[in-house]
N, C-alpha and C. Protein backbone atom coordinates (compact mmCIF):
# COMPACT_ATOMS: atom_id res chain seq x y z
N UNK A 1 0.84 -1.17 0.00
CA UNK A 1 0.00 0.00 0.00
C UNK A 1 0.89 1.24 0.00
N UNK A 2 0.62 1.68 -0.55
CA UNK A 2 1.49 3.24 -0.69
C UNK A 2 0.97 4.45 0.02
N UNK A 3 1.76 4.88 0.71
CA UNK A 3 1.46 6.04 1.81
C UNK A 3 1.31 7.69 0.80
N UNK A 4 0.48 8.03 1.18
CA UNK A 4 0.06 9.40 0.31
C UNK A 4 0.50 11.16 0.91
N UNK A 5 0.92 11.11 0.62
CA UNK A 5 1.76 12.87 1.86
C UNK A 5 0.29 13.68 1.64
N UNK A 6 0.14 13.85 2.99
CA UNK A 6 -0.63 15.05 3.72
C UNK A 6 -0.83 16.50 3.22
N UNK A 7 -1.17 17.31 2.54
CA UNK A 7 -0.69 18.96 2.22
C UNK A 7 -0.85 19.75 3.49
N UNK A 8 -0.11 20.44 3.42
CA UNK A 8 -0.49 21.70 5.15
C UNK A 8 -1.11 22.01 4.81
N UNK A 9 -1.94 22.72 5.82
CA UNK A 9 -3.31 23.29 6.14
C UNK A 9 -2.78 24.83 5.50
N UNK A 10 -3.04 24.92 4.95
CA UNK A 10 -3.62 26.62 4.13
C UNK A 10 -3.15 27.77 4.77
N UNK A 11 -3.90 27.41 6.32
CA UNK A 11 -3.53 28.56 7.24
C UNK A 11 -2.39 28.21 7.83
N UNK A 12 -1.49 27.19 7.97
CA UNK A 12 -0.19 26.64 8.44
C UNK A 12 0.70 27.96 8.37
N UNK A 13 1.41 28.12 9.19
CA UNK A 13 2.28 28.78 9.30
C UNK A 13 3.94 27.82 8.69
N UNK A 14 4.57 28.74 7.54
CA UNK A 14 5.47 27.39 6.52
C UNK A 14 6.83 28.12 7.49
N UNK A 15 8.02 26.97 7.91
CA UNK A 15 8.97 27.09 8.67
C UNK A 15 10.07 26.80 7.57
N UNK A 16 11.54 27.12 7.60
CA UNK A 16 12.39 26.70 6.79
C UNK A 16 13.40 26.15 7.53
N UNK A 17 14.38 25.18 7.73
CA UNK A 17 15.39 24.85 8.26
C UNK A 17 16.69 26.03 8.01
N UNK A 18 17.66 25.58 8.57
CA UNK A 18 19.15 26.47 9.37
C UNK A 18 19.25 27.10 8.13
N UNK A 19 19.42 25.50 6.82
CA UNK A 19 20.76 25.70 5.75
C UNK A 19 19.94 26.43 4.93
N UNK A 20 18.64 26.70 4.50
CA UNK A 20 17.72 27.26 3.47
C UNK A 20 18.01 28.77 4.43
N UNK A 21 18.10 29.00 5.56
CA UNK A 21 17.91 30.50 6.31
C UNK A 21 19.48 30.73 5.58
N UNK A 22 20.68 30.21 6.08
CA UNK A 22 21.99 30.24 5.67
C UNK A 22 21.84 31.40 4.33
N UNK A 23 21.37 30.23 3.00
CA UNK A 23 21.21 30.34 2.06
C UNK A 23 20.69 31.72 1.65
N UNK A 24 19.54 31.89 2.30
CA UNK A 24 18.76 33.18 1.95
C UNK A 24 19.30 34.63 2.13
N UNK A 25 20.40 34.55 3.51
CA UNK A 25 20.88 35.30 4.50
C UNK A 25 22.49 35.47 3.79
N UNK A 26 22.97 34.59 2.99
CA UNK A 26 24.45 34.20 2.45
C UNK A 26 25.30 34.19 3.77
N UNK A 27 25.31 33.07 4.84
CA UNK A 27 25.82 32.89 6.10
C UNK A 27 25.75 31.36 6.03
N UNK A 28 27.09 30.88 7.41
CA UNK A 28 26.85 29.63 7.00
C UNK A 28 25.35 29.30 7.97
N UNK A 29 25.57 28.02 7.79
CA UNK A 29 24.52 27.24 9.09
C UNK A 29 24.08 28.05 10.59
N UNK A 30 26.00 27.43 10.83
CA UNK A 30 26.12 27.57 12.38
C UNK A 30 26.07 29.25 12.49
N UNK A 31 26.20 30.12 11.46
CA UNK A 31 25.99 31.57 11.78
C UNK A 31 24.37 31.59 12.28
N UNK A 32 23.63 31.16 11.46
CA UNK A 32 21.99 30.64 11.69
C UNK A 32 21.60 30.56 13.07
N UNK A 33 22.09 29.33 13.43
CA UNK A 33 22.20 29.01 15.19
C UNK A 33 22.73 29.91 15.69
N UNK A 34 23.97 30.20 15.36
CA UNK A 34 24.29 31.40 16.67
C UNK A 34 23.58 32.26 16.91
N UNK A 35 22.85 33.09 15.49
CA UNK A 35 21.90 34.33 15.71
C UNK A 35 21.00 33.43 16.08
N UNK A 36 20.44 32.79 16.16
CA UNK A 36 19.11 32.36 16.94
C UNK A 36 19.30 32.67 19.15
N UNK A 37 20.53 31.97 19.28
CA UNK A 37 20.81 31.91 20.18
C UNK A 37 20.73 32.97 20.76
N UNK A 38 21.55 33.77 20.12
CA UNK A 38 21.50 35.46 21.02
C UNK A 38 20.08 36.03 20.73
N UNK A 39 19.20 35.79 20.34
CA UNK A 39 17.67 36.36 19.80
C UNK A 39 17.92 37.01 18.96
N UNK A 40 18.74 36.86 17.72
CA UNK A 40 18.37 37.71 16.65
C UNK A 40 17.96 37.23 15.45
N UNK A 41 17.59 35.86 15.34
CA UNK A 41 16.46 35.76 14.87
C UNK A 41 15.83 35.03 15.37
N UNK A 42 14.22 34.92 14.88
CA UNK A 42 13.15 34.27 15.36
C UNK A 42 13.20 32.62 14.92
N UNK A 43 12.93 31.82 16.60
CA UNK A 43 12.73 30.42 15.52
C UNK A 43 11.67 29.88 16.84
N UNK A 44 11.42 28.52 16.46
CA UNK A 44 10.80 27.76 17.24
C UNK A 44 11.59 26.33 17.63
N UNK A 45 10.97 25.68 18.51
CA UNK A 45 11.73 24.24 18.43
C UNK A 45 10.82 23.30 17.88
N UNK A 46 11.39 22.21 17.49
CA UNK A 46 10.71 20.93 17.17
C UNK A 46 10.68 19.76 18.35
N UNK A 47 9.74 19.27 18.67
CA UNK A 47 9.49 18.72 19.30
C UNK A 47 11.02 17.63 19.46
N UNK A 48 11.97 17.51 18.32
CA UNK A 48 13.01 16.70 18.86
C UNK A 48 14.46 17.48 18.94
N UNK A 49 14.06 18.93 19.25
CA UNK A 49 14.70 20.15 19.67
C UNK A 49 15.30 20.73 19.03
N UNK A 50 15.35 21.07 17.52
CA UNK A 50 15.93 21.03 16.29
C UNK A 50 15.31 23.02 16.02
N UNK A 51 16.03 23.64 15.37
CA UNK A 51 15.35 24.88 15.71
C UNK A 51 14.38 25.12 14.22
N UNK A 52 13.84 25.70 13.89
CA UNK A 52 13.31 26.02 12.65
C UNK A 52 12.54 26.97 12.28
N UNK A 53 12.66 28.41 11.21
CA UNK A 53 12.46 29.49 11.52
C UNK A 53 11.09 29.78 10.89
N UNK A 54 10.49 31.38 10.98
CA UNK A 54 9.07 31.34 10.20
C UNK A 54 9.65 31.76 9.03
N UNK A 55 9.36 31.38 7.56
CA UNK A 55 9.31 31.73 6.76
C UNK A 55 9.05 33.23 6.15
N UNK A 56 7.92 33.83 6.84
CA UNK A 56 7.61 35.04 6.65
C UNK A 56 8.72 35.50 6.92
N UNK A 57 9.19 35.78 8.06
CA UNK A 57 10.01 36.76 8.91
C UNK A 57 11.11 36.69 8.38
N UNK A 58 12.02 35.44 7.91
CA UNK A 58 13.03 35.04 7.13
C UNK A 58 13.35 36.20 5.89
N UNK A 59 12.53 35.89 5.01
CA UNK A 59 12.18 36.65 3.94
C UNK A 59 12.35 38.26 3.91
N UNK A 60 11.07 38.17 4.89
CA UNK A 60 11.10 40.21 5.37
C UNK A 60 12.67 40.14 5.39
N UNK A 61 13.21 39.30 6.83
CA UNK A 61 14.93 39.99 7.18
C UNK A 61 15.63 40.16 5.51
N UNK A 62 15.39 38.88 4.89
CA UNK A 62 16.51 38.92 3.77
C UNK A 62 16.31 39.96 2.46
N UNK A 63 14.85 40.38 2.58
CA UNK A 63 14.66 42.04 1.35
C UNK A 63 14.90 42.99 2.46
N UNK A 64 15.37 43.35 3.51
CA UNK A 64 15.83 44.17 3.93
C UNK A 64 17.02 44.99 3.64
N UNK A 65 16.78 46.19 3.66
CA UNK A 65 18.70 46.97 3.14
C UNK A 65 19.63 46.34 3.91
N UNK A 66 20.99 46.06 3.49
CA UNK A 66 21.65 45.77 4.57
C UNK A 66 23.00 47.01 5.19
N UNK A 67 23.11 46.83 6.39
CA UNK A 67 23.85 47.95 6.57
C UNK A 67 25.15 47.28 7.05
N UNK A 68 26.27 47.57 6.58
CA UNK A 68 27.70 47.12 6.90
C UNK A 68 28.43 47.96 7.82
N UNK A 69 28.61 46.72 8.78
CA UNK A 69 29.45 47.20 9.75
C UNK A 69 30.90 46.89 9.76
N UNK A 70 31.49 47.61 10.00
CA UNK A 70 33.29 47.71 10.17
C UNK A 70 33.51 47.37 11.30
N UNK A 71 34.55 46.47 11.52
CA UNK A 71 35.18 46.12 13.04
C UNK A 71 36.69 46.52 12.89
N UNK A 72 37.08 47.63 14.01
CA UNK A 72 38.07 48.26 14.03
C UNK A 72 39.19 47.30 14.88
């Protein structure tokens, strides 16, 4: 019998993993995690403690201007 995948619910709120945030952000992974850590960006956990971010918010951050900072 062949198992049939589920579609999310419409109103689902869609999450992306580290390496797709990485990607979007041009950072690695573990840059991902770290900003999560310090709260700068938004994520949630997974029930097997894995972090994973909102999509929306992702997005907004990554069409944002970016402003470059210099370290003296």
């Amino acid at each position: 019998m062949l198992h049939q995948r589920t579609r999310p619910l419409p109103d689902a709120e869609a999450f992306l993993y580290p390496a797709h945030v990485a990607d979007l952000l041009h950072v690695t992974p573990k840059t991902v995690t770290r900003w999560a850590q310090q709260g700068l960006l938004p994520h949630r956990r997974t029930l097997g403690g894995h972090r994973r971010y909102p999509a929306a918010a992702i997005h907004q951050l990554a069409a944002s201007p970016v402003q470059e900072v210099r370290v003296r």
